[in-house]
PDB file of N, CA and C in Angstrom:
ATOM      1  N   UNK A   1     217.273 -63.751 -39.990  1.00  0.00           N
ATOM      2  CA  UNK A   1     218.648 -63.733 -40.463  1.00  0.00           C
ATOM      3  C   UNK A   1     219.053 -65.156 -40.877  1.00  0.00           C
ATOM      4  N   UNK A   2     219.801 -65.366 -42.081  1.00  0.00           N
ATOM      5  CA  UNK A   2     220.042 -66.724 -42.535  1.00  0.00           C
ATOM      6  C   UNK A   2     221.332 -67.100 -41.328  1.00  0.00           C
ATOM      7  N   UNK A   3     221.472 -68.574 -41.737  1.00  0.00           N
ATOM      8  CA  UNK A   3     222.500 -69.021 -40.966  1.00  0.00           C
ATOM      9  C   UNK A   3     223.862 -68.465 -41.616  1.00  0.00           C
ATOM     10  N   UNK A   4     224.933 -68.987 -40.511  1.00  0.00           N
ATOM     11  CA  UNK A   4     226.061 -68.529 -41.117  1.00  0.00           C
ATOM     12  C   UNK A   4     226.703 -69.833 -41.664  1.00  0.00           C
ATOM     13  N   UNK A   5     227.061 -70.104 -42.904  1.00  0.00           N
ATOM     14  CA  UNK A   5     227.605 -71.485 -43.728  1.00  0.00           C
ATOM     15  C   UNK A   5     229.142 -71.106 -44.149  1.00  0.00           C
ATOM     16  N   UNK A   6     229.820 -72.022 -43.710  1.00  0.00           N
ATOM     17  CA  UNK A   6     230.868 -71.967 -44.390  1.00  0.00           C
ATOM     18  C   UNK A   6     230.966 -73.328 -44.986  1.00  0.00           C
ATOM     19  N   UNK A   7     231.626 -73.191 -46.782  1.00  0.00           N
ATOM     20  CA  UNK A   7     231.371 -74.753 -47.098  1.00  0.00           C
ATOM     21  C   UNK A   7     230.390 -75.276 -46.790  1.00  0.00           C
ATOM     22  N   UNK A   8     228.938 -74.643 -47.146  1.00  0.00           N
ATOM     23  CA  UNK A   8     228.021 -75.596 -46.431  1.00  0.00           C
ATOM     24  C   UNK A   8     227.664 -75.904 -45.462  1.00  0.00           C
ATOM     25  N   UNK A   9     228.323 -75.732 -44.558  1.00  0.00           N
ATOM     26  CA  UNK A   9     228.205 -76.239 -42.476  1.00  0.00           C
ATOM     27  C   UNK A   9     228.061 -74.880 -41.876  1.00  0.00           C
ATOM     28  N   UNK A  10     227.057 -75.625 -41.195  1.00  0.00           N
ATOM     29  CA  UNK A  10     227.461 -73.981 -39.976  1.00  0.00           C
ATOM     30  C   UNK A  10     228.864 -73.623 -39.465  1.00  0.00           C
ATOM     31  N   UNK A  11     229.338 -72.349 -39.463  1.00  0.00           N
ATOM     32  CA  UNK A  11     230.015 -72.043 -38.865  1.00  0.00           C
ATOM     33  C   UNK A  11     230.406 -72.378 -37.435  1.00  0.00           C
ATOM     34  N   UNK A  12     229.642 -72.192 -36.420  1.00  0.00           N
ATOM     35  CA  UNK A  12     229.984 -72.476 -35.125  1.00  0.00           C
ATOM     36  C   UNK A  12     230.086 -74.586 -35.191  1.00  0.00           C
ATOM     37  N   UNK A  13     229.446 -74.809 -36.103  1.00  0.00           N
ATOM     38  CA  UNK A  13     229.842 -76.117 -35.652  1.00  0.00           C
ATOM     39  C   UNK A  13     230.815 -76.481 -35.823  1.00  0.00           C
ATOM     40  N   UNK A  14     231.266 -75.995 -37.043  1.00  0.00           N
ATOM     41  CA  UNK A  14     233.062 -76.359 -37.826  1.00  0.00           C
ATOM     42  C   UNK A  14     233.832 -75.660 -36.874  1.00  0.00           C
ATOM     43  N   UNK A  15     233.724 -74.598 -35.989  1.00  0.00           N
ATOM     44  CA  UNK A  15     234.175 -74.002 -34.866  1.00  0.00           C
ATOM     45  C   UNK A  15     234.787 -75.181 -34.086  1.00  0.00           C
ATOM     46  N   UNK A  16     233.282 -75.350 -33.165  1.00  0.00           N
ATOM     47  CA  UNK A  16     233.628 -76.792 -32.692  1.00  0.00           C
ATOM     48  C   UNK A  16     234.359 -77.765 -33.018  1.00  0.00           C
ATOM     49  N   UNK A  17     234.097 -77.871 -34.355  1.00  0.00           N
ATOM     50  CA  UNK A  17     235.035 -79.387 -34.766  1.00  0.00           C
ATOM     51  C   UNK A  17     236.748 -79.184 -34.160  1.00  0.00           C
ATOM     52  N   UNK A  18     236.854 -77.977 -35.353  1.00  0.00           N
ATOM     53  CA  UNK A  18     238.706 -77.937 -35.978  1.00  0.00           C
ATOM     54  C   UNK A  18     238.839 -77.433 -33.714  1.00  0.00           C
ATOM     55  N   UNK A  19     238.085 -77.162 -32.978  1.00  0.00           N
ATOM     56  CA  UNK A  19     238.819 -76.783 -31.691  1.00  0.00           C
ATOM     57  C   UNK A  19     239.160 -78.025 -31.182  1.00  0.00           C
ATOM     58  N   UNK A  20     238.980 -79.801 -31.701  1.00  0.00           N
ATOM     59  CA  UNK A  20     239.626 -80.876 -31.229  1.00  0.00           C
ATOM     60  C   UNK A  20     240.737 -80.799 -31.544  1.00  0.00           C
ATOM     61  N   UNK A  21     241.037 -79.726 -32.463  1.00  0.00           N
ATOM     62  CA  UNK A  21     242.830 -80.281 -32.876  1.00  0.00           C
ATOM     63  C   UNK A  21     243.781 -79.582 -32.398  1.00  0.00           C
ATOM     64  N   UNK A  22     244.967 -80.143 -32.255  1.00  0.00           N
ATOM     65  CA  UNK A  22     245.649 -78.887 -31.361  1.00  0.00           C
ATOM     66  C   UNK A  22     247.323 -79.839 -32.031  1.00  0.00           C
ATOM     67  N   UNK A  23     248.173 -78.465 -31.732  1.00  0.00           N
ATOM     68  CA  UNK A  23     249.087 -79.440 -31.982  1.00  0.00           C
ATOM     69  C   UNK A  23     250.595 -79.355 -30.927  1.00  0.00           C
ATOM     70  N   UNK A  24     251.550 -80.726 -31.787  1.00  0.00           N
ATOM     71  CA  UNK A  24     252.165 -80.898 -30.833  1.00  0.00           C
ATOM     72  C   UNK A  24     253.845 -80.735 -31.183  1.00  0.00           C
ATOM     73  N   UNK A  25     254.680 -80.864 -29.980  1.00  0.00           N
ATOM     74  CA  UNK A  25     255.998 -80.098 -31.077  1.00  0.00           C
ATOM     75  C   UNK A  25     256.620 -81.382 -30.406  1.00  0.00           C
ATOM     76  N   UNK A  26     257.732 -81.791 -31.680  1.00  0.00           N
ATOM     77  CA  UNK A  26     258.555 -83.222 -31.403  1.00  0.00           C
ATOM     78  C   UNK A  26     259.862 -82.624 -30.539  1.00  0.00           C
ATOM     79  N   UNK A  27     260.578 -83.262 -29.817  1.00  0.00           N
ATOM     80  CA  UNK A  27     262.058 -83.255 -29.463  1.00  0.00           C
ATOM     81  C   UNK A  27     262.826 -82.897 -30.946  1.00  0.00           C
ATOM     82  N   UNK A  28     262.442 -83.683 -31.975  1.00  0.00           N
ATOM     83  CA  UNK A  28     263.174 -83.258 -33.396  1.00  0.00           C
ATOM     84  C   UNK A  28     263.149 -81.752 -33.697  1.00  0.00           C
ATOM     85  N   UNK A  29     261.477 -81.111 -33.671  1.00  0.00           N
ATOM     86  CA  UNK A  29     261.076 -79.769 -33.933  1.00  0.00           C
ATOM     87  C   UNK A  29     260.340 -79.976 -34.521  1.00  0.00           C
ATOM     88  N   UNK A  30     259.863 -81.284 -35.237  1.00  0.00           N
ATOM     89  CA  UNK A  30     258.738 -81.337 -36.353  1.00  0.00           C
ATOM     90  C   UNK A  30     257.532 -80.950 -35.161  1.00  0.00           C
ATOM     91  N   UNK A  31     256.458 -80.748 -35.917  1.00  0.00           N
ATOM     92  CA  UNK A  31     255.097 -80.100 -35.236  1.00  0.00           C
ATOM     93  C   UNK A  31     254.314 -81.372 -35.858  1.00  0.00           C
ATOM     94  N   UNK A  32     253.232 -81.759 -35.016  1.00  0.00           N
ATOM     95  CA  UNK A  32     252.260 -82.492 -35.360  1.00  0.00           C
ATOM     96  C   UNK A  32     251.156 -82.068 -35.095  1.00  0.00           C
ATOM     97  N   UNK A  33     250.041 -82.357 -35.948  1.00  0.00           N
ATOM     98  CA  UNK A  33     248.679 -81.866 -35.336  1.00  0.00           C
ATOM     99  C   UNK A  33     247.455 -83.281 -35.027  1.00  0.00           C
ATOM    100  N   UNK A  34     247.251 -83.096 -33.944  1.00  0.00           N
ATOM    101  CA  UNK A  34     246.469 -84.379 -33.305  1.00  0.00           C
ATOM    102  C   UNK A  34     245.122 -83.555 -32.941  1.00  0.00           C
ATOM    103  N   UNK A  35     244.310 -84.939 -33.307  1.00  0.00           N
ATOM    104  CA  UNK A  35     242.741 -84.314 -32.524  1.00  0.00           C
ATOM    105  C   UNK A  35     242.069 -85.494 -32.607  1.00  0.00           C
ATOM    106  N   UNK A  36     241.032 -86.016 -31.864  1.00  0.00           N
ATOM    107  CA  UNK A  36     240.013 -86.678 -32.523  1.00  0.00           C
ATOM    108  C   UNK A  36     238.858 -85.872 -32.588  1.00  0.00           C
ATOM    109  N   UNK A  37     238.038 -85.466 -33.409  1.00  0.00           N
ATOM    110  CA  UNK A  37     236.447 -84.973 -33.618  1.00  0.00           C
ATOM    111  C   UNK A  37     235.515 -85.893 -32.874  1.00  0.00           C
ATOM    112  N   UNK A  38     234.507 -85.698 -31.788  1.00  0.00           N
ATOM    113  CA  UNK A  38     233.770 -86.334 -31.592  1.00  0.00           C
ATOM    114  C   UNK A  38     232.960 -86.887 -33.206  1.00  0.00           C
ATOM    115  N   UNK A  39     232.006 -87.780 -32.592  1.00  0.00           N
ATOM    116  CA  UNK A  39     231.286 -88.357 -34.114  1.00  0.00           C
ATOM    117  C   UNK A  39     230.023 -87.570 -34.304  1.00  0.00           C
ATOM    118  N   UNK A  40     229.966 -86.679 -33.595  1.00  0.00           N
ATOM    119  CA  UNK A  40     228.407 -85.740 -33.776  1.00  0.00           C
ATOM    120  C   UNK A  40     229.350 -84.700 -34.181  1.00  0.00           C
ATOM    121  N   UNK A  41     230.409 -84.280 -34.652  1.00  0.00           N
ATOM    122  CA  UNK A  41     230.577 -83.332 -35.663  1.00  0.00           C
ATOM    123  C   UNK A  41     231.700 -83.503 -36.818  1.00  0.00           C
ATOM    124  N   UNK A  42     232.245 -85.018 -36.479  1.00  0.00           N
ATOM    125  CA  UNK A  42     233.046 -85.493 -37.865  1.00  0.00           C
ATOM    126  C   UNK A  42     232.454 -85.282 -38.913  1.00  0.00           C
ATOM    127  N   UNK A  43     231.028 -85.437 -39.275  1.00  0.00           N
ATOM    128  CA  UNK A  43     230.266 -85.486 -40.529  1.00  0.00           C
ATOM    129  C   UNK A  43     230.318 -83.773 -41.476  1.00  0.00           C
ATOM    130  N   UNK A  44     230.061 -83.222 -40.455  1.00  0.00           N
ATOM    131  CA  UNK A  44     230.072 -81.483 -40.731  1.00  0.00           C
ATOM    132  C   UNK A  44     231.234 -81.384 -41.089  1.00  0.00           C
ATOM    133  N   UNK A  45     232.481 -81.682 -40.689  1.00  0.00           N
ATOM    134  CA  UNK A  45     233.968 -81.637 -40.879  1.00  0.00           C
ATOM    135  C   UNK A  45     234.270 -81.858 -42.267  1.00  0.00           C
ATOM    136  N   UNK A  46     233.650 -83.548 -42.156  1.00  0.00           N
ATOM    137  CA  UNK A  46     234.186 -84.157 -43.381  1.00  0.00           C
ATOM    138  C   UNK A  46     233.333 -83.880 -44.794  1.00  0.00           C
ATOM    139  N   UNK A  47     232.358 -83.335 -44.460  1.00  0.00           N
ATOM    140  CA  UNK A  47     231.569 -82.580 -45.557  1.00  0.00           C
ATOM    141  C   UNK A  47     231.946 -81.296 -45.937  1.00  0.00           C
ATOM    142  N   UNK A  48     232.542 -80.522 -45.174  1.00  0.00           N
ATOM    143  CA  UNK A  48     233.092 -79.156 -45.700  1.00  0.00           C
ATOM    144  C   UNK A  48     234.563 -79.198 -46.191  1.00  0.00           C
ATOM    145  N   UNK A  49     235.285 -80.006 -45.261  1.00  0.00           N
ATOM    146  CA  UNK A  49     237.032 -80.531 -46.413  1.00  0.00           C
ATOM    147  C   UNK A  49     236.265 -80.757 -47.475  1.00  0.00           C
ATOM    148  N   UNK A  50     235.917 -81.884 -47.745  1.00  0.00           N
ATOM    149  CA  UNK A  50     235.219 -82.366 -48.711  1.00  0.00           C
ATOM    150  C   UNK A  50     234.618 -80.683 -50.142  1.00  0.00           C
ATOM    151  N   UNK A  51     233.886 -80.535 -49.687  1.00  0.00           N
ATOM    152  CA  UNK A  51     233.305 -78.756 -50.330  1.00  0.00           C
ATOM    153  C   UNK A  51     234.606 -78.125 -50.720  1.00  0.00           C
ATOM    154  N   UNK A  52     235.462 -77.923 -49.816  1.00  0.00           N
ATOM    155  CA  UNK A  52     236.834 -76.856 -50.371  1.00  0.00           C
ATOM    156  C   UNK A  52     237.716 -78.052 -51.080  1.00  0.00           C
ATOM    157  N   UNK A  53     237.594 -79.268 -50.602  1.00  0.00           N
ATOM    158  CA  UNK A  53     239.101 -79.713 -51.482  1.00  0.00           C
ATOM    159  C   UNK A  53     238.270 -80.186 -53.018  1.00  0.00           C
ATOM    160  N   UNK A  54     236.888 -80.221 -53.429  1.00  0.00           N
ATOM    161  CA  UNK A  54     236.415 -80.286 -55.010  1.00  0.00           C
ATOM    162  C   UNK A  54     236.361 -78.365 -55.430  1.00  0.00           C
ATOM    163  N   UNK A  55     236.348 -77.922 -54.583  1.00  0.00           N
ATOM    164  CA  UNK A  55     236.579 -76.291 -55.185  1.00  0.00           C
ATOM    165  C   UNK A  55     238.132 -76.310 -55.588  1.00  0.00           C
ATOM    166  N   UNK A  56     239.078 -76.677 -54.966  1.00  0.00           N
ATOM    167  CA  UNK A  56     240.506 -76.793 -54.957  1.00  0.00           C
ATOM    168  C   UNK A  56     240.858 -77.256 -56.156  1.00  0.00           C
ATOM    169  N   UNK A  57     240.458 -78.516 -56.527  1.00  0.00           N
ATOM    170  CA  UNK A  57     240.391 -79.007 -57.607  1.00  0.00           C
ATOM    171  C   UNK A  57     239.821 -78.342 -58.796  1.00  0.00           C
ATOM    172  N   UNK A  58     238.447 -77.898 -58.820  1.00  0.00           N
ATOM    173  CA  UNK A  58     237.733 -76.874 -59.836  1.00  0.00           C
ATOM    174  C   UNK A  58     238.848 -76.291 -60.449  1.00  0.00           C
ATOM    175  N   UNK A  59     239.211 -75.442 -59.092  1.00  0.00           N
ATOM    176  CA  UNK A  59     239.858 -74.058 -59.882  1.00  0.00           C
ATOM    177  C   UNK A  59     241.257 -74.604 -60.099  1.00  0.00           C
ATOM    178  N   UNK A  60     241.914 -75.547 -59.957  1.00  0.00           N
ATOM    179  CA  UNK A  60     243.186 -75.818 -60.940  1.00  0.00           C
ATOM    180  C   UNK A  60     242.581 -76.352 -62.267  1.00  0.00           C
ATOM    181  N   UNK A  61     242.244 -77.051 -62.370  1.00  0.00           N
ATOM    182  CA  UNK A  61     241.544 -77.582 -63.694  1.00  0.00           C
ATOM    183  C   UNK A  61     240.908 -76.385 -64.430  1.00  0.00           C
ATOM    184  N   UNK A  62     240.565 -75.571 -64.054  1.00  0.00           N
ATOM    185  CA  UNK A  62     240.257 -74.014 -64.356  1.00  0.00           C
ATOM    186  C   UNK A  62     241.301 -72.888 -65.107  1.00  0.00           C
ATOM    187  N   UNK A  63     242.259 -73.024 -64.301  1.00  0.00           N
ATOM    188  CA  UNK A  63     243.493 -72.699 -64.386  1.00  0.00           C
ATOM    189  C   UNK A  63     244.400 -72.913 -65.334  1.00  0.00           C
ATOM    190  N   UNK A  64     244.268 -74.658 -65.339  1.00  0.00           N
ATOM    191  CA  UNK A  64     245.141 -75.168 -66.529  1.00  0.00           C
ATOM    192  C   UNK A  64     245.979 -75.806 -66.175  1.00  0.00           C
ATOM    193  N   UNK A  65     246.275 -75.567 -64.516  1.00  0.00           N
ATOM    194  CA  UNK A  65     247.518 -76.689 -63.894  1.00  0.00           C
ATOM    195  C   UNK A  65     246.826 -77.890 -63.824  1.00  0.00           C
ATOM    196  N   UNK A  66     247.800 -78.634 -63.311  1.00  0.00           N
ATOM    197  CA  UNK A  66     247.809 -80.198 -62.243  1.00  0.00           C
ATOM    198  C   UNK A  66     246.887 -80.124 -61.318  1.00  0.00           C
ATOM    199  N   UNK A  67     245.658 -80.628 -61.418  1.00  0.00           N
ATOM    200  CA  UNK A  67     244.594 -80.705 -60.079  1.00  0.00           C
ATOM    201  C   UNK A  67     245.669 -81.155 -58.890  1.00  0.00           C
ATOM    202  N   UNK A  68     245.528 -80.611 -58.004  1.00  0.00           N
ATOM    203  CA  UNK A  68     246.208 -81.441 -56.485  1.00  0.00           C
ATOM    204  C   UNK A  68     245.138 -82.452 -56.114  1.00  0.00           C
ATOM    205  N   UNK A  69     246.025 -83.326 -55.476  1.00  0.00           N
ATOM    206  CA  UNK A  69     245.512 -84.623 -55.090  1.00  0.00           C
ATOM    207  C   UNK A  69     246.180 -85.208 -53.719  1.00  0.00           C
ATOM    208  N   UNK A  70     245.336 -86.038 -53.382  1.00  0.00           N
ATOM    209  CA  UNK A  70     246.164 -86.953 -52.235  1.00  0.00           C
ATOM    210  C   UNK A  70     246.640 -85.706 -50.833  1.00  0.00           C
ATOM    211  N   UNK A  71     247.310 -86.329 -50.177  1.00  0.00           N
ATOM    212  CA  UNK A  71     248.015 -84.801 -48.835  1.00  0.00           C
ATOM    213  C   UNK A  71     248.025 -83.603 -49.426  1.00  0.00           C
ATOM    214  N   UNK A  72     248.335 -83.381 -50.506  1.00  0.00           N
ATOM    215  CA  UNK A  72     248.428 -82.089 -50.590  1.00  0.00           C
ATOM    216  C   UNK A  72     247.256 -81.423 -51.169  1.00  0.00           C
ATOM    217  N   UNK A  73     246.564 -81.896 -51.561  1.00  0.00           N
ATOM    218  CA  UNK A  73     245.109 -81.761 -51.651  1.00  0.00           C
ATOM    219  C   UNK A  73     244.307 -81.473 -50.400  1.00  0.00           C
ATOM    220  N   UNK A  74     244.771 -82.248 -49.525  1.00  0.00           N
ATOM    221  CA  UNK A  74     243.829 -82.027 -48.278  1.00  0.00           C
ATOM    222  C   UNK A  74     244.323 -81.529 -47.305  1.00  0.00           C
ATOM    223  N   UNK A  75     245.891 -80.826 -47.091  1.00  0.00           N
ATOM    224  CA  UNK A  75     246.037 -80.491 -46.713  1.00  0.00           C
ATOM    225  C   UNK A  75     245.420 -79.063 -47.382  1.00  0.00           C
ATOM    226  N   UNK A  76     245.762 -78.234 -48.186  1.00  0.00           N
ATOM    227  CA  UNK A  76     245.556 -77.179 -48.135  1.00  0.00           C
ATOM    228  C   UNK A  76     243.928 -76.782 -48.204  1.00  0.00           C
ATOM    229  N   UNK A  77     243.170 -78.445 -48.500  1.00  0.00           N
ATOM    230  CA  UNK A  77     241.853 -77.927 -47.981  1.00  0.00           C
ATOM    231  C   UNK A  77     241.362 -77.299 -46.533  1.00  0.00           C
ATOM    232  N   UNK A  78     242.352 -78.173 -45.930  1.00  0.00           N
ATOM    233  CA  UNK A  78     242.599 -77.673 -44.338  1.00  0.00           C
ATOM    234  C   UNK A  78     242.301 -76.509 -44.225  1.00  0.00           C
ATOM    235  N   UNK A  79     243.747 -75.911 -44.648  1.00  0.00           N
ATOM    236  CA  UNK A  79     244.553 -74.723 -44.215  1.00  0.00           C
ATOM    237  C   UNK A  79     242.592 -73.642 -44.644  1.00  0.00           C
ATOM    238  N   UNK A  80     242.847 -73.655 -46.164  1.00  0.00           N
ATOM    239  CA  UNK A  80     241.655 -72.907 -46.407  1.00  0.00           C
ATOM    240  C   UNK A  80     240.319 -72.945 -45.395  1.00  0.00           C
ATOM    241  N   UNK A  81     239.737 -74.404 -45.147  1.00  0.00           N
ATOM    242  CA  UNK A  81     238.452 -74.009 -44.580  1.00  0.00           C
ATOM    243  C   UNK A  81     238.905 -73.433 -42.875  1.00  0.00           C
ATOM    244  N   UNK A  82     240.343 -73.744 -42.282  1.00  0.00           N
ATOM    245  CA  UNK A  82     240.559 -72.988 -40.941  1.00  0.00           C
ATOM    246  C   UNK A  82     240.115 -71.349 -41.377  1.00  0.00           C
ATOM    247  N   UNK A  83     241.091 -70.858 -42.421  1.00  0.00           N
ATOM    248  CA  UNK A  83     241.106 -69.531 -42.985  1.00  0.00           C
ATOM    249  C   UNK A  83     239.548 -69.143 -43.027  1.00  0.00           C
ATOM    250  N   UNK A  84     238.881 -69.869 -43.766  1.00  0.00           N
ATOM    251  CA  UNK A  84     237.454 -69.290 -43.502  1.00  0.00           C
ATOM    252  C   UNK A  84     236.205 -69.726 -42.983  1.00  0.00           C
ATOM    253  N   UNK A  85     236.522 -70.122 -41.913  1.00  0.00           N
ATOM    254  CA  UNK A  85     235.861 -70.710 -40.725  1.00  0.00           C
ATOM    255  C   UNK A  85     236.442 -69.338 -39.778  1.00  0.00           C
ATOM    256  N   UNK A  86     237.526 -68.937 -39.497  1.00  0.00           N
ATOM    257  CA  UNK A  86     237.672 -68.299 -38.857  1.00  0.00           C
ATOM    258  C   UNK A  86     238.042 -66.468 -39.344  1.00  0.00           C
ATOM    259  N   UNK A  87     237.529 -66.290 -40.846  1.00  0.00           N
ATOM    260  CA  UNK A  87     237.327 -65.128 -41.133  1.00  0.00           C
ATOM    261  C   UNK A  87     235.869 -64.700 -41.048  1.00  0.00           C
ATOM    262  N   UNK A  88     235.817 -63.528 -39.776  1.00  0.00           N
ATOM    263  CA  UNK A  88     234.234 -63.099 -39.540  1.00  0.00           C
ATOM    264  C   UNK A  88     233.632 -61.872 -40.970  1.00  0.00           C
ATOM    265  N   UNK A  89     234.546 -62.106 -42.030  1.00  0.00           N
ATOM    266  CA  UNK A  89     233.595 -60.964 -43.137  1.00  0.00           C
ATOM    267  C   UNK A  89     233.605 -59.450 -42.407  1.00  0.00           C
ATOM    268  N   UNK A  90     234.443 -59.408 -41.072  1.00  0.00           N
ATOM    269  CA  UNK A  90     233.763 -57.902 -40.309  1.00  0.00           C
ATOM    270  C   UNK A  90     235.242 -57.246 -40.367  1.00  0.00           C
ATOM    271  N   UNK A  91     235.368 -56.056 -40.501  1.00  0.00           N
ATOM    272  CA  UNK A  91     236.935 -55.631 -40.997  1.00  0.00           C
ATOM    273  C   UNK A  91     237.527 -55.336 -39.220  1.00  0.00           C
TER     274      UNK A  91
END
């Protein structure tokens, strides 16, 4: 059976990673999200953001919009590789 890749990385490792982050709620109400990644799986991390936020880009330039860039670029690379890091394909 092949491995399971998301973006390139194994799954269970990117598992591992994004489970350093957790987040936190201000007295204001703003929410923050804090983590550090150990350094034996920052690389897997930063190679699969990396994978979804040049797909991100692709497909606006695809599209015809404004490539995103900068935070908002990487944020919603985020959001996406959580989304499918943690979609098992099983209904």
């Amino acid at each position: 059976m092949s491995e399971d890749l998301v973006a390139g990385e194994p799954r269970g490792t990117l598992r591992e990673a994004l489970a350093h982050l957790s987040t936190h709620r201000h007295d204001d109400g703003s929410l923050e999200l804090v983590g550090e990644v150990p350094s034996e799986l920052s690389d897997v991390l930063a190679r699969a953001l990396e994978h979804v936020a040049d797909e991100l880009r692709a497909d606006d330039e695809a599209r015809g919009v404004r490539p995103r860039s900068g935070g908002h670029l990487h944020a919603d690379a985020l959001i996406a590789l959580l989304l499918r890091v943690t979609d098992s394909g099983q209904p």
